[in-house]
PDB file of N, CA and C in Angstrom:
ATOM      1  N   UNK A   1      37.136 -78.623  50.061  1.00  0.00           N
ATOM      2  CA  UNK A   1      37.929 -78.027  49.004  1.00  0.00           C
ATOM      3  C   UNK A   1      37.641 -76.527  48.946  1.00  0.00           C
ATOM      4  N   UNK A   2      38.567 -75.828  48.919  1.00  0.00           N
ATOM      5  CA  UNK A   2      38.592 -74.172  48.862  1.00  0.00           C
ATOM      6  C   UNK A   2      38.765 -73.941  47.240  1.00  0.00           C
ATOM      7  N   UNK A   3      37.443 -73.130  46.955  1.00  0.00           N
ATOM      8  CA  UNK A   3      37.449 -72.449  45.784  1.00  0.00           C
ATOM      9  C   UNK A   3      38.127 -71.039  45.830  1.00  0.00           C
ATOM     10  N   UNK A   4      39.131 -70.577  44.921  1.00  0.00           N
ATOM     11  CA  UNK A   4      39.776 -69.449  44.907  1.00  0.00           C
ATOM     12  C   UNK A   4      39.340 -68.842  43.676  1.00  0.00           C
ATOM     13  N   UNK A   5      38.736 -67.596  43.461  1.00  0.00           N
ATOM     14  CA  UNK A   5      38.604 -66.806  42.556  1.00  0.00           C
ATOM     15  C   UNK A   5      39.624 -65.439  42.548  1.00  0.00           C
ATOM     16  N   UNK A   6      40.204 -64.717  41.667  1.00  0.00           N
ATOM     17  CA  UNK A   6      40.813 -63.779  40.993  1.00  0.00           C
ATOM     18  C   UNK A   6      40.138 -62.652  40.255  1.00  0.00           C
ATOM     19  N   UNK A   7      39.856 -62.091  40.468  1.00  0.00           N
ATOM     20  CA  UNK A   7      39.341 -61.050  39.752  1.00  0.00           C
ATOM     21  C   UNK A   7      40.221 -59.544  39.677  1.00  0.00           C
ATOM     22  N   UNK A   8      40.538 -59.104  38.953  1.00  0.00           N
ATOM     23  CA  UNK A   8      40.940 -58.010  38.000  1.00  0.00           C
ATOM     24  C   UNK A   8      40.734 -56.757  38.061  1.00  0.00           C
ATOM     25  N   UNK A   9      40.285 -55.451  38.169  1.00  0.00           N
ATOM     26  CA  UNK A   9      39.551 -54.477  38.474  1.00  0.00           C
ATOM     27  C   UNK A   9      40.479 -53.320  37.582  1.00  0.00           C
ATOM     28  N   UNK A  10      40.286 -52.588  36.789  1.00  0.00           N
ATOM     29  CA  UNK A  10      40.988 -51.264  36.045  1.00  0.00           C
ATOM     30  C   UNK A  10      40.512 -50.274  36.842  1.00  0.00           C
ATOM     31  N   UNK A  11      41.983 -49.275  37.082  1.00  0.00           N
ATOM     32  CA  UNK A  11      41.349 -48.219  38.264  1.00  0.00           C
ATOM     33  C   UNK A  11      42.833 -47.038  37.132  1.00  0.00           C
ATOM     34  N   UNK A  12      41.982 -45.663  38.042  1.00  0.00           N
ATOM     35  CA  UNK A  12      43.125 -44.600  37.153  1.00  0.00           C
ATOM     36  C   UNK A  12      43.995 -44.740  38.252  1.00  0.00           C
ATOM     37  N   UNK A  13      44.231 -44.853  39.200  1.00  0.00           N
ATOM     38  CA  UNK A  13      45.273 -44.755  40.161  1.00  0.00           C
ATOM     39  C   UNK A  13      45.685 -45.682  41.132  1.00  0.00           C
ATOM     40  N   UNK A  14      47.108 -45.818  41.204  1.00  0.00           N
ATOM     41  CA  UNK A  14      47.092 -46.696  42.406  1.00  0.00           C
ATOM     42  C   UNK A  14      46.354 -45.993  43.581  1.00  0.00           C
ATOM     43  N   UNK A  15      46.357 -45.487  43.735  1.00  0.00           N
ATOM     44  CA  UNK A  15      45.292 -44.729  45.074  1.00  0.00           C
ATOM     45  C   UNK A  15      43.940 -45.476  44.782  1.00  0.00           C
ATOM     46  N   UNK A  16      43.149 -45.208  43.659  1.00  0.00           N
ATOM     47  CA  UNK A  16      41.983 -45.583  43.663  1.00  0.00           C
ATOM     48  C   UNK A  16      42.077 -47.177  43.684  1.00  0.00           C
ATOM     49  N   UNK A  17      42.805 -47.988  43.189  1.00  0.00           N
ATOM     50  CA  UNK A  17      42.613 -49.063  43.308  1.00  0.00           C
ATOM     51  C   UNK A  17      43.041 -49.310  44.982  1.00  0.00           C
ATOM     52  N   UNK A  18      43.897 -49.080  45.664  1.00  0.00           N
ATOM     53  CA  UNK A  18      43.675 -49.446  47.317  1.00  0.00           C
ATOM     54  C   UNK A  18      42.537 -49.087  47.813  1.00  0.00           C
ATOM     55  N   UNK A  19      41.755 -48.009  47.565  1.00  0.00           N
ATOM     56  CA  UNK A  19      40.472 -47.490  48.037  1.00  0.00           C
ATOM     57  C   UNK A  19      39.511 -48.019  47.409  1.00  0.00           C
ATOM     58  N   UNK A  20      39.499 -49.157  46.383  1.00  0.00           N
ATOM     59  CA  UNK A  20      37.897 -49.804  45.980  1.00  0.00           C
ATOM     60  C   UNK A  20      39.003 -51.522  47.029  1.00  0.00           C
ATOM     61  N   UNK A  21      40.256 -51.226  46.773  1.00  0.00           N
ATOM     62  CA  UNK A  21      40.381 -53.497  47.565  1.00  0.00           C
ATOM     63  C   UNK A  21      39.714 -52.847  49.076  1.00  0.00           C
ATOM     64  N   UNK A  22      40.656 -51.620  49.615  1.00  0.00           N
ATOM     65  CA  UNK A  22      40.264 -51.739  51.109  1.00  0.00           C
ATOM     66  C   UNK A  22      38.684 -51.736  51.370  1.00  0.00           C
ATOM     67  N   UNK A  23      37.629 -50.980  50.574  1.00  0.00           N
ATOM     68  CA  UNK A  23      36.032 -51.018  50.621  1.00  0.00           C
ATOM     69  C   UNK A  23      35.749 -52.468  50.669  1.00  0.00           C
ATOM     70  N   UNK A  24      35.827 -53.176  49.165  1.00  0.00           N
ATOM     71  CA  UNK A  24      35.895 -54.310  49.148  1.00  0.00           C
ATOM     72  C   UNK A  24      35.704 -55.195  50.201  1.00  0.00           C
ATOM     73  N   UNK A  25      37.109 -55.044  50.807  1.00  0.00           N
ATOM     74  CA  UNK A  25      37.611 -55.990  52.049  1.00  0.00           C
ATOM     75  C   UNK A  25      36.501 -55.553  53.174  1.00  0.00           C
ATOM     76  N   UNK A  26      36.861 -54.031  53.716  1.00  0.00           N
ATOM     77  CA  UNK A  26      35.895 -53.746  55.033  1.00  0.00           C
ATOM     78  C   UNK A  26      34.296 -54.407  54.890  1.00  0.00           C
ATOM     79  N   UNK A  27      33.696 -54.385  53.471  1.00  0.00           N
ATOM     80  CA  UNK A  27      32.448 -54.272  53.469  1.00  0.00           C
ATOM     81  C   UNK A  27      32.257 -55.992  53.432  1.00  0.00           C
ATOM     82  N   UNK A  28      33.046 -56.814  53.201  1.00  0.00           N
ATOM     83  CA  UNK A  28      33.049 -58.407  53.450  1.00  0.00           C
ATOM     84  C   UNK A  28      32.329 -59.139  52.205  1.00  0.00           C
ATOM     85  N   UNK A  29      33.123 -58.202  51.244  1.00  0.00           N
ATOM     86  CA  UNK A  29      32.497 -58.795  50.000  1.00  0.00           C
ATOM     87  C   UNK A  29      33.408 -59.562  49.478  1.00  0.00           C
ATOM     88  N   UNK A  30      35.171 -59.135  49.710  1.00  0.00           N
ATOM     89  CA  UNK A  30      36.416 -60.148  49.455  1.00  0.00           C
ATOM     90  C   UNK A  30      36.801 -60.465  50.542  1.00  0.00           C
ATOM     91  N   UNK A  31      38.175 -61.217  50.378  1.00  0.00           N
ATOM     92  CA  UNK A  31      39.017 -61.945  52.100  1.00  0.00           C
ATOM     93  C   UNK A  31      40.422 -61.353  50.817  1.00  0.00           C
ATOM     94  N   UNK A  32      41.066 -61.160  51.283  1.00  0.00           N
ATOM     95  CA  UNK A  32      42.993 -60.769  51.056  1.00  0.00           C
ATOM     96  C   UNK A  32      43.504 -61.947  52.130  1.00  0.00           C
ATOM     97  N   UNK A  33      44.593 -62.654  51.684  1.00  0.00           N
ATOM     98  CA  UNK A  33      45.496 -63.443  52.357  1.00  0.00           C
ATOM     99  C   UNK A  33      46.802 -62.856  52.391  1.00  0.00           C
TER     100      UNK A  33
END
């Protein structure tokens, strides 16, 4: 069974929010489908 979590994040910019998912992602702390 695959557990899926969601989490939320407040950012001032769409810029900054692609630049904390893409960190996120590179650093293998999330997965994006």
């Amino acid at each position: 069974m695959t557990k899926t979590i969601v989490i939320f994040v407040t950012a001032s910019s769409t810029e900054e929010a692609r630049k904390i998912g893409q960190t996120l992602v590179e650093e293998g702390k999330v997965a994006c489908c």
